[in-house]
PDB file of N, CA and C in Angstrom:
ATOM      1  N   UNK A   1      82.104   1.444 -60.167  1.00  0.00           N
ATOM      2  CA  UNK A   1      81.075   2.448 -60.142  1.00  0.00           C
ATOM      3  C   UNK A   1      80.301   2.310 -58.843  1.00  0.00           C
ATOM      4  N   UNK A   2      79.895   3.756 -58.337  1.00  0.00           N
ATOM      5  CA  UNK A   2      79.156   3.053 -56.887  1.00  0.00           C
ATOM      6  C   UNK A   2      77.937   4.516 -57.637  1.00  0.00           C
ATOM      7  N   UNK A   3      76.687   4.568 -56.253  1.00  0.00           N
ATOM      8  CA  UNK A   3      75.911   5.158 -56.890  1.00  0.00           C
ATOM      9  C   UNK A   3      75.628   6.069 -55.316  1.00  0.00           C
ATOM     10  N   UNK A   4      75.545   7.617 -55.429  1.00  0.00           N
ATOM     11  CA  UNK A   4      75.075   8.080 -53.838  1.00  0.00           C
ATOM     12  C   UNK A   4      73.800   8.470 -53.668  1.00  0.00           C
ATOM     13  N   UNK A   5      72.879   8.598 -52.617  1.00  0.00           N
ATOM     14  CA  UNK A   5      71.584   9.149 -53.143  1.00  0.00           C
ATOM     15  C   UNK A   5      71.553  10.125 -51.787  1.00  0.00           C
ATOM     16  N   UNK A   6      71.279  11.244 -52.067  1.00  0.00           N
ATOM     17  CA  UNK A   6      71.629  12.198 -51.025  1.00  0.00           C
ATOM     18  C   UNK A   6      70.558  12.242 -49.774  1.00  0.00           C
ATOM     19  N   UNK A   7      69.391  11.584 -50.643  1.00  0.00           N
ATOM     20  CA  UNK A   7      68.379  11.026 -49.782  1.00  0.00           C
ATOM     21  C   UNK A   7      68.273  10.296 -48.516  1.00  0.00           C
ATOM     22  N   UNK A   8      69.041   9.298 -48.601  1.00  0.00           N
ATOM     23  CA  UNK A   8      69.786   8.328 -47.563  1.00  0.00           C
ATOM     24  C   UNK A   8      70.419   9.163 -46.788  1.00  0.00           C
ATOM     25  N   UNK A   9      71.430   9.988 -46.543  1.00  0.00           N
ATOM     26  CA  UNK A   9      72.323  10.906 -45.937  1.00  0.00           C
ATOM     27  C   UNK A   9      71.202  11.918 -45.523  1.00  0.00           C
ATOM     28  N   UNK A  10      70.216  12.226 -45.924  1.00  0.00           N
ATOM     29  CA  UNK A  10      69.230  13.105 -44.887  1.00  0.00           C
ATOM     30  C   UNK A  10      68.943  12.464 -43.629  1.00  0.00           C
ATOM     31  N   UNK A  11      67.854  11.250 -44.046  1.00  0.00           N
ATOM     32  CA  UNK A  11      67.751  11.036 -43.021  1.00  0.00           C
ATOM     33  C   UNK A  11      68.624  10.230 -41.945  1.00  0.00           C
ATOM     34  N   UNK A  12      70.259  10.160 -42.042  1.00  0.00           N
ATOM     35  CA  UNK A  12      71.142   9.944 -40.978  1.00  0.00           C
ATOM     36  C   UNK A  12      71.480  10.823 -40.029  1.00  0.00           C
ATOM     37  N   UNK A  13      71.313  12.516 -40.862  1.00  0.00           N
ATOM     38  CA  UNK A  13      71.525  13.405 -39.983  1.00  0.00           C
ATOM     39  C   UNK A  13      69.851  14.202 -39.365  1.00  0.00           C
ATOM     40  N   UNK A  14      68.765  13.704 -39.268  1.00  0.00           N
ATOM     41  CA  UNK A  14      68.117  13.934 -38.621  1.00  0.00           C
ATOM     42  C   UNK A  14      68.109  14.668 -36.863  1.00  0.00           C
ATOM     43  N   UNK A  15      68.684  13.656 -36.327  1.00  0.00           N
ATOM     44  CA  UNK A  15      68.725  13.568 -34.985  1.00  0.00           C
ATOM     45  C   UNK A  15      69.850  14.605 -34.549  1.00  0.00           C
ATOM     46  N   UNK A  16      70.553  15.531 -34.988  1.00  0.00           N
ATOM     47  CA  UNK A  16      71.366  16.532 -34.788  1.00  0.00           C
ATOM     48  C   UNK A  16      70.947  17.174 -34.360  1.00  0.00           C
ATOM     49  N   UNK A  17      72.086  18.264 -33.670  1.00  0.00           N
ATOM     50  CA  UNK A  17      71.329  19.236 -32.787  1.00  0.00           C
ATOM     51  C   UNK A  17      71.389  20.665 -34.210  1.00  0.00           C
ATOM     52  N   UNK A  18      70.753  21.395 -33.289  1.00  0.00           N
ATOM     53  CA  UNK A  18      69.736  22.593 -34.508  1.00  0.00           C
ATOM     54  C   UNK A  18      71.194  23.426 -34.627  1.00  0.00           C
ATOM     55  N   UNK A  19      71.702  23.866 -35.835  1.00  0.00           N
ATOM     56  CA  UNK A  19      72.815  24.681 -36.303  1.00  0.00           C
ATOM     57  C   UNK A  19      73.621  23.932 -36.261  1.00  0.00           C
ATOM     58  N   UNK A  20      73.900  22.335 -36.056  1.00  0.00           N
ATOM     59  CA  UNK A  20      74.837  21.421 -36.779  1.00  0.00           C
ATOM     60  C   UNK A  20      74.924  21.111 -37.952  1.00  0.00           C
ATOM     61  N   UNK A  21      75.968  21.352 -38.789  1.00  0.00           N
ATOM     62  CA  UNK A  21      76.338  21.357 -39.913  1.00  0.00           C
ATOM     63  C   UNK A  21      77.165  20.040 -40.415  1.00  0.00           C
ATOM     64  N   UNK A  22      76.885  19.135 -40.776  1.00  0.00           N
ATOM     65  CA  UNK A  22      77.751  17.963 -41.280  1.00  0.00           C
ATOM     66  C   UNK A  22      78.544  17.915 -42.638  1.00  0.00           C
ATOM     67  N   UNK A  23      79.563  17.740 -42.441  1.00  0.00           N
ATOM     68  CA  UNK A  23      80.157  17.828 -43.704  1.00  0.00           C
ATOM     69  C   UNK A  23      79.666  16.780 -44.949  1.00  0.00           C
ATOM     70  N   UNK A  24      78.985  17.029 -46.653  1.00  0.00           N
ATOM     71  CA  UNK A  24      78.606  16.166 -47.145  1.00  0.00           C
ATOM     72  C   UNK A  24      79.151  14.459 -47.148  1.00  0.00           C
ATOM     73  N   UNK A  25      78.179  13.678 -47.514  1.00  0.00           N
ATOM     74  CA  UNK A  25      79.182  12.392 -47.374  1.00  0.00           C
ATOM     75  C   UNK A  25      78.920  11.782 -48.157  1.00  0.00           C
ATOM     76  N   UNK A  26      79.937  10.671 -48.831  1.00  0.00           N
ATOM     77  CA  UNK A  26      79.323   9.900 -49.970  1.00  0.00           C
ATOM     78  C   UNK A  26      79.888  10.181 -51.347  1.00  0.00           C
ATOM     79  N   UNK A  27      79.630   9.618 -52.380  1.00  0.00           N
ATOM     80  CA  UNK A  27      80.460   9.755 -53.445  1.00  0.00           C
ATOM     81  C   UNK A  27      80.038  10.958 -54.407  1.00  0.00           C
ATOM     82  N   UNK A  28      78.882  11.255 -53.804  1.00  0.00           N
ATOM     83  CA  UNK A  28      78.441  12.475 -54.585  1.00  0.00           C
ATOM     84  C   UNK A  28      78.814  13.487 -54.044  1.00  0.00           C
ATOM     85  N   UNK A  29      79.417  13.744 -53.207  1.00  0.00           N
ATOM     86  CA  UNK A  29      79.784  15.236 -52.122  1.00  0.00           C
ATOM     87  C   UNK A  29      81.370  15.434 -52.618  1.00  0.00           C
ATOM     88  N   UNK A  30      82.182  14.772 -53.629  1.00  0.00           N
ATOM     89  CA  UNK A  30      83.269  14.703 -54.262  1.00  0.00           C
ATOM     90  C   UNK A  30      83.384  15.654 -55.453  1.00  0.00           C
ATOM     91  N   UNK A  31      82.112  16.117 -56.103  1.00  0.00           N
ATOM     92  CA  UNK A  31      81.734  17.059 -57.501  1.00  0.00           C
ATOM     93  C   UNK A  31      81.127  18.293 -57.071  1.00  0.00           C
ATOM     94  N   UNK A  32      82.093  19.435 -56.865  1.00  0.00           N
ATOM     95  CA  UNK A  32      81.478  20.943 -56.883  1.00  0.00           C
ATOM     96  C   UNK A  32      80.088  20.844 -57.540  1.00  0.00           C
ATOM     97  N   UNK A  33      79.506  21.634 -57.331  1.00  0.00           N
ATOM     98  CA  UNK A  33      77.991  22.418 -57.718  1.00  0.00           C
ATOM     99  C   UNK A  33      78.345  22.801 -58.728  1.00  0.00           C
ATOM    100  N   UNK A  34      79.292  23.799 -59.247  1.00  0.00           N
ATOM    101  CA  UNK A  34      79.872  24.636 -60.457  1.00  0.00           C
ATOM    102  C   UNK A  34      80.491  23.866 -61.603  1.00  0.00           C
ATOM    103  N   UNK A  35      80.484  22.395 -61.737  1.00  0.00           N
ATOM    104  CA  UNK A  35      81.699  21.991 -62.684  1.00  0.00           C
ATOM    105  C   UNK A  35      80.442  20.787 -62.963  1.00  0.00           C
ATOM    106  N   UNK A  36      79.069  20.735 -63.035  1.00  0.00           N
ATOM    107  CA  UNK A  36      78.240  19.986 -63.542  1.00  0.00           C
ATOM    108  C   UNK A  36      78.105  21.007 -64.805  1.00  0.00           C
ATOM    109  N   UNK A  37      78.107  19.850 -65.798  1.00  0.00           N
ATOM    110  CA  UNK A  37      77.943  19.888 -67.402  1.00  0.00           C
ATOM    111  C   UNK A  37      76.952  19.507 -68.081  1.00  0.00           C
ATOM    112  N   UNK A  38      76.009  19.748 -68.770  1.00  0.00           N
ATOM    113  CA  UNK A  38      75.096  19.242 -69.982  1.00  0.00           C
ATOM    114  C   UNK A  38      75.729  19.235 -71.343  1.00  0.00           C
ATOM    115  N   UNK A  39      75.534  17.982 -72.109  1.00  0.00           N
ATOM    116  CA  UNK A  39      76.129  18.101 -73.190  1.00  0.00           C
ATOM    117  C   UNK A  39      74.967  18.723 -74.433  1.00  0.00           C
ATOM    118  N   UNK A  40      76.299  19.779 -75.141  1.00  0.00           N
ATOM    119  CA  UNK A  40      75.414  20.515 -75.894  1.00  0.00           C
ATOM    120  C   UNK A  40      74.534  20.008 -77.070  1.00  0.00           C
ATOM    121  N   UNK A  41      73.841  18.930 -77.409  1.00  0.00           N
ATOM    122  CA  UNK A  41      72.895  18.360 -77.898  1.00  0.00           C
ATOM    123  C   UNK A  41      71.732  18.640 -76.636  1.00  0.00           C
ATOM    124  N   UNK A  42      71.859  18.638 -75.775  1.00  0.00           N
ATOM    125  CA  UNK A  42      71.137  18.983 -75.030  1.00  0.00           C
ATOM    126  C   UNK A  42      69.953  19.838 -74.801  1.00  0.00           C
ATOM    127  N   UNK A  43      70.843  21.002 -75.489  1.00  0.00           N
ATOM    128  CA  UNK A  43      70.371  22.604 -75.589  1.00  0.00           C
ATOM    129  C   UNK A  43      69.608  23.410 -74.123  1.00  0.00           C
ATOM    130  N   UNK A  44      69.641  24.800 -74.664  1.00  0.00           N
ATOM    131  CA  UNK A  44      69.677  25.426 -73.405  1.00  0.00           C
ATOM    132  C   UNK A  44      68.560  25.358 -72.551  1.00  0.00           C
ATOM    133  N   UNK A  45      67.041  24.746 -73.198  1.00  0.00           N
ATOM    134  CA  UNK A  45      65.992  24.928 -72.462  1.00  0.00           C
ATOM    135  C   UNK A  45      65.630  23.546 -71.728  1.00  0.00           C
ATOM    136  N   UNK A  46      66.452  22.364 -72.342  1.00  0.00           N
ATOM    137  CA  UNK A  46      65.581  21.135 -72.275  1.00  0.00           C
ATOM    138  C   UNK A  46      66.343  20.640 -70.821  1.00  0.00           C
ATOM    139  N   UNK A  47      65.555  19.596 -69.967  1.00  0.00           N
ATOM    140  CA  UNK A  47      66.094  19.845 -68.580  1.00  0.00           C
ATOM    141  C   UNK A  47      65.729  17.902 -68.547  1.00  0.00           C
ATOM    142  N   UNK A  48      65.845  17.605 -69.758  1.00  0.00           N
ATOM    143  CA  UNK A  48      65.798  15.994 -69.487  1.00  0.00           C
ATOM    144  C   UNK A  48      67.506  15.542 -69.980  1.00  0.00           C
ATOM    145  N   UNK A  49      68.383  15.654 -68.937  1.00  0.00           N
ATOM    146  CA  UNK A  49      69.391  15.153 -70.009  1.00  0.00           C
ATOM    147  C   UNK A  49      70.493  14.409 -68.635  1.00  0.00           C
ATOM    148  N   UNK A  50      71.669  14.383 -68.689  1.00  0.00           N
ATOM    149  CA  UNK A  50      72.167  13.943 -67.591  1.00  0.00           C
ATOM    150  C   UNK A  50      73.444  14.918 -67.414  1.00  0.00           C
ATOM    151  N   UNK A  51      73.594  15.092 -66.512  1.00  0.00           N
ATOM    152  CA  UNK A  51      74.904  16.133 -66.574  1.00  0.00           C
ATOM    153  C   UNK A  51      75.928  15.358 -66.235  1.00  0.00           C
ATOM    154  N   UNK A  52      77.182  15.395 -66.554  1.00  0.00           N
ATOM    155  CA  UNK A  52      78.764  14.844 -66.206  1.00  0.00           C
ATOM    156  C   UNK A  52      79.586  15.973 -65.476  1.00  0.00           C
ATOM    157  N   UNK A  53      80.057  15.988 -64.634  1.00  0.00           N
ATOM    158  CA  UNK A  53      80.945  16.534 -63.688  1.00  0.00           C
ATOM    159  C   UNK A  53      82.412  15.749 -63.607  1.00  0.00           C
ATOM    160  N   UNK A  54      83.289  16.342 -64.132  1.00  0.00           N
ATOM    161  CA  UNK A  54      84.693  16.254 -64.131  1.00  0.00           C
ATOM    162  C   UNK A  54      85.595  17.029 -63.015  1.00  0.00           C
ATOM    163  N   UNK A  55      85.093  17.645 -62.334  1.00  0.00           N
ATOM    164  CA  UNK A  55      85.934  18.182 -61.184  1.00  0.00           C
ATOM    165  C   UNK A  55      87.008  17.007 -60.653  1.00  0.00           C
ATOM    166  N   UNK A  56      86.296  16.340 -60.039  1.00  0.00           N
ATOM    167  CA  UNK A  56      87.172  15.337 -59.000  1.00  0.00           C
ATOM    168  C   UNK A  56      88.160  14.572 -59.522  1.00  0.00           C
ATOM    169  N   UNK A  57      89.074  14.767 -58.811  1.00  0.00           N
ATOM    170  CA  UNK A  57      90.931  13.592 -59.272  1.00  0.00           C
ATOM    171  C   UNK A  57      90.026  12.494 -59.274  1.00  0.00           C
ATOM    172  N   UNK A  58      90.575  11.817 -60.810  1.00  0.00           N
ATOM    173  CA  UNK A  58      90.482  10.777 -61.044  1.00  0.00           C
ATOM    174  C   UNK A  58      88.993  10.175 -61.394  1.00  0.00           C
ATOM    175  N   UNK A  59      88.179  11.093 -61.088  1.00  0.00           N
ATOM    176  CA  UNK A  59      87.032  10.722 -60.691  1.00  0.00           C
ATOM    177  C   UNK A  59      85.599  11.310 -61.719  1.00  0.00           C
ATOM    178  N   UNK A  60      84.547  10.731 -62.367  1.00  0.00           N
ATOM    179  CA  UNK A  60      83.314  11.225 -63.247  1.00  0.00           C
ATOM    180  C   UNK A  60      82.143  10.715 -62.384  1.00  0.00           C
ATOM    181  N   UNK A  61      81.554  12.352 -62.083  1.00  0.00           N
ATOM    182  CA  UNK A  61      80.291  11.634 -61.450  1.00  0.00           C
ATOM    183  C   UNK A  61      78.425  12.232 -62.877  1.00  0.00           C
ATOM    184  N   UNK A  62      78.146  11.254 -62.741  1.00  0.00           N
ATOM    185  CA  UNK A  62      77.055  11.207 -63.800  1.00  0.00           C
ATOM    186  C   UNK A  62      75.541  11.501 -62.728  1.00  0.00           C
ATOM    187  N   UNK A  63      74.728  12.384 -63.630  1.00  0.00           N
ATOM    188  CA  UNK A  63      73.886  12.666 -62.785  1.00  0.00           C
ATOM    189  C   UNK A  63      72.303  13.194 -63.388  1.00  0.00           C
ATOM    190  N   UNK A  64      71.472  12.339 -63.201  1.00  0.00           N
ATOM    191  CA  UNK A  64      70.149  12.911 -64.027  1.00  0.00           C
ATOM    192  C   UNK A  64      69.969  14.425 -63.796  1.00  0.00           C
ATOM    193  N   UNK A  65      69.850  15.492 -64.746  1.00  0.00           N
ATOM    194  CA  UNK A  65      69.391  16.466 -64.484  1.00  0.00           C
ATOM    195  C   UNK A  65      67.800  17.246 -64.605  1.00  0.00           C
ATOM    196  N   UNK A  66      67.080  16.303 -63.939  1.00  0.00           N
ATOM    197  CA  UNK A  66      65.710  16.403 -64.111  1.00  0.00           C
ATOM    198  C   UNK A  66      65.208  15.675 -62.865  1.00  0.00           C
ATOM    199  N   UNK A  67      66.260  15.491 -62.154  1.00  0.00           N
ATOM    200  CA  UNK A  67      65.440  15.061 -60.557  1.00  0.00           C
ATOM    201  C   UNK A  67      66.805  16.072 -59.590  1.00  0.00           C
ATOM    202  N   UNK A  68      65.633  16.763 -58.881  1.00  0.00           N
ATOM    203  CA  UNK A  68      66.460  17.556 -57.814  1.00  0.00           C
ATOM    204  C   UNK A  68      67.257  16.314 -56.769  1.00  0.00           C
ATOM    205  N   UNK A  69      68.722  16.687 -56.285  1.00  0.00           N
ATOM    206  CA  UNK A  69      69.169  15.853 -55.748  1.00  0.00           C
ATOM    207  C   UNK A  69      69.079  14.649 -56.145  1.00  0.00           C
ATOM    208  N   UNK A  70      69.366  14.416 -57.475  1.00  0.00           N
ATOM    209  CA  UNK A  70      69.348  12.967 -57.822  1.00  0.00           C
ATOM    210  C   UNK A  70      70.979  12.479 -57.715  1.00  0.00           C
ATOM    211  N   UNK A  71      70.982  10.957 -57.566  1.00  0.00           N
ATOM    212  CA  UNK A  71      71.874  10.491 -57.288  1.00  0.00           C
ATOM    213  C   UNK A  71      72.875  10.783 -58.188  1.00  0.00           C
ATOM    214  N   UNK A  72      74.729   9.810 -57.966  1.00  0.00           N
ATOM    215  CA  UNK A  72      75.429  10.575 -58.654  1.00  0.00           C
ATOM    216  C   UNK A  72      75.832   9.156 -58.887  1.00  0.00           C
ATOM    217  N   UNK A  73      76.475   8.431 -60.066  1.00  0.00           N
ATOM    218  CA  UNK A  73      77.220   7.660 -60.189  1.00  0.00           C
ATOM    219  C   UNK A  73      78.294   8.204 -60.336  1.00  0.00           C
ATOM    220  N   UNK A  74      79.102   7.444 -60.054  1.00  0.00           N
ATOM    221  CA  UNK A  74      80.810   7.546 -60.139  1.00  0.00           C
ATOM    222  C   UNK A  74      81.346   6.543 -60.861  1.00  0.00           C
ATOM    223  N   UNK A  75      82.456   6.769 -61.872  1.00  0.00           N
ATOM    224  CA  UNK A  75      83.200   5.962 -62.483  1.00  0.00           C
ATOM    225  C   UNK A  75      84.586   6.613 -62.180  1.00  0.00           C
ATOM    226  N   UNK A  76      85.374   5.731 -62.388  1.00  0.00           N
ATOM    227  CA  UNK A  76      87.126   6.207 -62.158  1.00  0.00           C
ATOM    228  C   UNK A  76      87.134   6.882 -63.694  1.00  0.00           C
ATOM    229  N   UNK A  77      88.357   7.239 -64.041  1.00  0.00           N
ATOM    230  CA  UNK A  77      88.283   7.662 -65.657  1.00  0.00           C
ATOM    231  C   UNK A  77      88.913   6.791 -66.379  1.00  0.00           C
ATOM    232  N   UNK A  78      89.120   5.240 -66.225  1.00  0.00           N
ATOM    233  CA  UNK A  78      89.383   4.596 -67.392  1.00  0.00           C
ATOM    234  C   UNK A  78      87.926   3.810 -67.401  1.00  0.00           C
ATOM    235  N   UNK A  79      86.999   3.614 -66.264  1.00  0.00           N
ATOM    236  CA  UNK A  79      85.795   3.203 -66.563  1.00  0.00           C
ATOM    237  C   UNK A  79      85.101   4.479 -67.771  1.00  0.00           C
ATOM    238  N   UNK A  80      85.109   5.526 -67.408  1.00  0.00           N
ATOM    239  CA  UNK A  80      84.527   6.173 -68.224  1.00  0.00           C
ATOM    240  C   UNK A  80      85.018   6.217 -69.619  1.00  0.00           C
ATOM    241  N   UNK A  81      86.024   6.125 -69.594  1.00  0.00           N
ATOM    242  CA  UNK A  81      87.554   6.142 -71.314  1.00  0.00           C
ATOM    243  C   UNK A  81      86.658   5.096 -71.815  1.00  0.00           C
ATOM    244  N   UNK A  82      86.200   3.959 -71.391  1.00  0.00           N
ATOM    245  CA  UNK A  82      85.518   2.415 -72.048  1.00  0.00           C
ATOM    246  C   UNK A  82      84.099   3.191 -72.226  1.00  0.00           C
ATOM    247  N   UNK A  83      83.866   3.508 -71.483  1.00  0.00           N
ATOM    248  CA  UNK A  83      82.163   3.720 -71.953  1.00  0.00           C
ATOM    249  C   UNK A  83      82.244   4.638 -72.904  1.00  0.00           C
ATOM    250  N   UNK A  84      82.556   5.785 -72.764  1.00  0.00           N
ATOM    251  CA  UNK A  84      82.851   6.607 -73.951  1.00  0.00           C
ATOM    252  C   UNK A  84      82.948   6.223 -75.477  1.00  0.00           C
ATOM    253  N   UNK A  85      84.309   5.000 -75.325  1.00  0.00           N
ATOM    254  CA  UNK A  85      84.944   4.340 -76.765  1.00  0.00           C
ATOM    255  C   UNK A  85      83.641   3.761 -77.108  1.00  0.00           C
ATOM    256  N   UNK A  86      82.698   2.755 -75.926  1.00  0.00           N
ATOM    257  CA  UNK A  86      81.820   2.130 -76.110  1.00  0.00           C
ATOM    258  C   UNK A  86      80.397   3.109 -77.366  1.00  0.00           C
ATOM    259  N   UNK A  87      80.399   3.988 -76.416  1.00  0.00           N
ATOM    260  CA  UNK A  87      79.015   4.742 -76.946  1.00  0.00           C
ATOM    261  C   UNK A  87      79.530   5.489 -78.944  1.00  0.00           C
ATOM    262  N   UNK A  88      81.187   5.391 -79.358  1.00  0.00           N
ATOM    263  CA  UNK A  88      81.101   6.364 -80.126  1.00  0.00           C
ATOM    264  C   UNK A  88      81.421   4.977 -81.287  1.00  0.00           C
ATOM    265  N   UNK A  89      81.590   3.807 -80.709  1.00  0.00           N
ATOM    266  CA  UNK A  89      81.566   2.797 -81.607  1.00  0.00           C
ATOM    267  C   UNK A  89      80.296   2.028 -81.769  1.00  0.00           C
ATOM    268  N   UNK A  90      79.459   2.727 -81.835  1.00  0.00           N
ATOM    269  CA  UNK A  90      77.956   2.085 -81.308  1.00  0.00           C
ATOM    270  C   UNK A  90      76.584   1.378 -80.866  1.00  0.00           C
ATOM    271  N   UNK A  91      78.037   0.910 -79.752  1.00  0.00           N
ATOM    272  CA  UNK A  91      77.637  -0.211 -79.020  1.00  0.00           C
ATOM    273  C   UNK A  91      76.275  -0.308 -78.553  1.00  0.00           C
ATOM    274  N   UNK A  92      75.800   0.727 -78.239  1.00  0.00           N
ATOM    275  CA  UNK A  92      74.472   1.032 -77.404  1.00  0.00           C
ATOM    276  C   UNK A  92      73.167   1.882 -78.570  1.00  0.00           C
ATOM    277  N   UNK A  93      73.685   1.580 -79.802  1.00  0.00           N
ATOM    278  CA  UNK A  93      72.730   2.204 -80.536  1.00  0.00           C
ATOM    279  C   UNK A  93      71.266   1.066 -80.504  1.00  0.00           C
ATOM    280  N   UNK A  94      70.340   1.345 -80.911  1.00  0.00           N
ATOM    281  CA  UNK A  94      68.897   0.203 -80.702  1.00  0.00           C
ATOM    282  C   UNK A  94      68.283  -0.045 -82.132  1.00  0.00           C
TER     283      UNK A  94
END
C-alpha cells in the first residue's frame, strides 16, 4: 500500500513556466475522476464516507470523500481480497 497526497505534487510544480501543463504524478493520478464509488450505505446526501475506485489494472485506490484532494491509498487487489474477507468476517468490528 503506498499513500499520494496531491498536495506534495503542487508544490513541486510551482516554479513552471505559465501554461505548463504536467502530467499527474503519483499513485493517485492512476484512478479516473469518473470510476470513484461511494458505497451505498452511504446514501445520496451524506459526504462523510470514503470512496473506492476500481479503474486501474490491478490496482484499488481508497479515498476520503470529505476532504477535497485528499490522498489516495493504493492496494494491489489481493491486498484488498484480504481486507475485504477481513472486514466481512469481523475482524474490525469494536
Amino acid at each position: 500500500m503506498d499513500a499520494y497526497d496531491p498536495h506534495e505534487q503542487q508544490h513541486a510544480h510551482q516554479h513552471r513556466t505559465p501554461g505548463h501543463r504536467s502530467p499527474a504524478a503519483g499513485p493517485g493520478a492512476r484512478f479516473p475522476d469518473h470510476a470513484w464509488q461511494k458505497p451505498a450505505a452511504c446514501g445520496p446526501n451524506s459526504g462523510n464516507c470514503v470512496e473506492v475506485n476500481l479503474a486501474a489494472r490491478g490496482l484499488v485506490g481508497v479515498r476520503d470523500s470529505k476532504i477535497d484532494g485528499s490522498p489516495v491509498l493504493t492496494f494491489d487487489r489481493g491486498e484488498w481480497a484480504e481486507f475485504v474477507a477481513a472486514v466481512r468476517r469481523g475482524e474490525f468490528d469494536g
